[in-house]
C-alpha atoms as a PDB file:
ATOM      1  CA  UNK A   1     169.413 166.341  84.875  1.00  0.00           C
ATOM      2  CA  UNK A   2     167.260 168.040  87.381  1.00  0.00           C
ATOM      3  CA  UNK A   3     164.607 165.658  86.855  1.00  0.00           C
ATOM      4  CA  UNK A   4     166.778 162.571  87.695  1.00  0.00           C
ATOM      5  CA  UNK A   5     168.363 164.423  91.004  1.00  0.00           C
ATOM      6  CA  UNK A   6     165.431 166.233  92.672  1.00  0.00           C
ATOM      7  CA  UNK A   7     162.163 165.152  94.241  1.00  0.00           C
ATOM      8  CA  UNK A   8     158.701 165.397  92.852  1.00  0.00           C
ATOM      9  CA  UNK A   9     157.630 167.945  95.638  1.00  0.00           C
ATOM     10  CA  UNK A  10     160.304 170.386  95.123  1.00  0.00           C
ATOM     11  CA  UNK A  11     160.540 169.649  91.402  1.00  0.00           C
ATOM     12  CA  UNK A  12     159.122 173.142  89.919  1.00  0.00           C
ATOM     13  CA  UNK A  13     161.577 175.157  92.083  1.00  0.00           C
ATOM     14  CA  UNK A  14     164.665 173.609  91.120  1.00  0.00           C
ATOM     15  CA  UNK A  15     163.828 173.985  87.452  1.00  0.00           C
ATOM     16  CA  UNK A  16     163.293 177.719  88.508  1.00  0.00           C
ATOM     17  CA  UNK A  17     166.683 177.859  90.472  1.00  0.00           C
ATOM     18  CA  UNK A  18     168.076 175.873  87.151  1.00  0.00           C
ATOM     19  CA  UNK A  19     166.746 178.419  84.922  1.00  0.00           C
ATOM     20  CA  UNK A  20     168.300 181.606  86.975  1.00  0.00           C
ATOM     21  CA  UNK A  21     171.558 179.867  87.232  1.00  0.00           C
ATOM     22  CA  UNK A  22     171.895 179.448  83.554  1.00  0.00           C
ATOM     23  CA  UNK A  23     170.494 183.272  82.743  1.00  0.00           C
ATOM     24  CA  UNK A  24     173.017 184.646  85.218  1.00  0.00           C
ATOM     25  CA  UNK A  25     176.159 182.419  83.138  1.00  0.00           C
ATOM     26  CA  UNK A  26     174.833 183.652  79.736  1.00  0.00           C
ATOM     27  CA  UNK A  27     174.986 186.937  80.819  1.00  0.00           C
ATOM     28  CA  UNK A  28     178.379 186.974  82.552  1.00  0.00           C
ATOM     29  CA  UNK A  29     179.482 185.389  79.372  1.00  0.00           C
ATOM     30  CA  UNK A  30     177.833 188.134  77.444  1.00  0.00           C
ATOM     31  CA  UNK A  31     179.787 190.677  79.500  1.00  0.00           C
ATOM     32  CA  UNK A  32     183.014 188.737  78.944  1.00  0.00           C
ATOM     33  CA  UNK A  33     182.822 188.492  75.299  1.00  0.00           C
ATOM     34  CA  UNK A  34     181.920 192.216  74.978  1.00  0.00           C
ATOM     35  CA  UNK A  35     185.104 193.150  76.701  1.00  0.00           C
ATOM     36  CA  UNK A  36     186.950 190.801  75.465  1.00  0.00           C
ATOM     37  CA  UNK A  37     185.500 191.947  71.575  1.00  0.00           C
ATOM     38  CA  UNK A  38     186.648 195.176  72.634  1.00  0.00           C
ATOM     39  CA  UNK A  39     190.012 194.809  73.530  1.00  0.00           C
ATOM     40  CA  UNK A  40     191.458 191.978  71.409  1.00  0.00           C
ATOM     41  CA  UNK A  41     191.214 191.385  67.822  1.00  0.00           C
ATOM     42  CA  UNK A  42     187.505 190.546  66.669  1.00  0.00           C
ATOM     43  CA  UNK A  43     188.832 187.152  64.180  1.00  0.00           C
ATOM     44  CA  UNK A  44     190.421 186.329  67.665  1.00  0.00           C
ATOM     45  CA  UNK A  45     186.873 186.612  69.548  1.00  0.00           C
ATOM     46  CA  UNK A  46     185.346 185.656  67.091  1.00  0.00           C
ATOM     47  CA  UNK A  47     187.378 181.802  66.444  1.00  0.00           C
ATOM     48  CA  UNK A  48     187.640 181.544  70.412  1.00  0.00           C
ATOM     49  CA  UNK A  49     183.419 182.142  70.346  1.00  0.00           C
ATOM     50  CA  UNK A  50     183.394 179.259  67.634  1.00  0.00           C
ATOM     51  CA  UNK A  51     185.690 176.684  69.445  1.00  0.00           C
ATOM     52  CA  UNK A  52     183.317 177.257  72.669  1.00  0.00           C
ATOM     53  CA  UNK A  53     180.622 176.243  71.109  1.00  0.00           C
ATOM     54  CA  UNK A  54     181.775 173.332  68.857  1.00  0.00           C
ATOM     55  CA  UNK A  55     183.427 171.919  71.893  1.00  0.00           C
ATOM     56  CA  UNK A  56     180.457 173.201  74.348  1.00  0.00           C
END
């Protein structure tokens, strides 16, 4: 994806800015499913955490 939209010269620091970007989501999500562990039920968490990633 990055390849096909950026240009050669800047290339490296969009797959850095890519990279950061999708660190920063896996960590909010982290948070979310921490909290969200800890206040509902964890076969609830735990089939919403499935469905996520089956349907991606």
């Amino acid at each position: 994806m990055v390849v096909a939209f950026v240009p050669e010269k800047i290339r490296g620091s969009a797959f850095g800015l890519f990279a950061t970007v999708q660190a920063v989501e896996n960590i909010a999500a982290t948070v979310v499913a921490g909290l969200r562990r800890r206040t509902a039920r964890k076969t609830i968490t735990t089939l919403c955490s499935w469905l996520i990633a089956v349907h991606g």
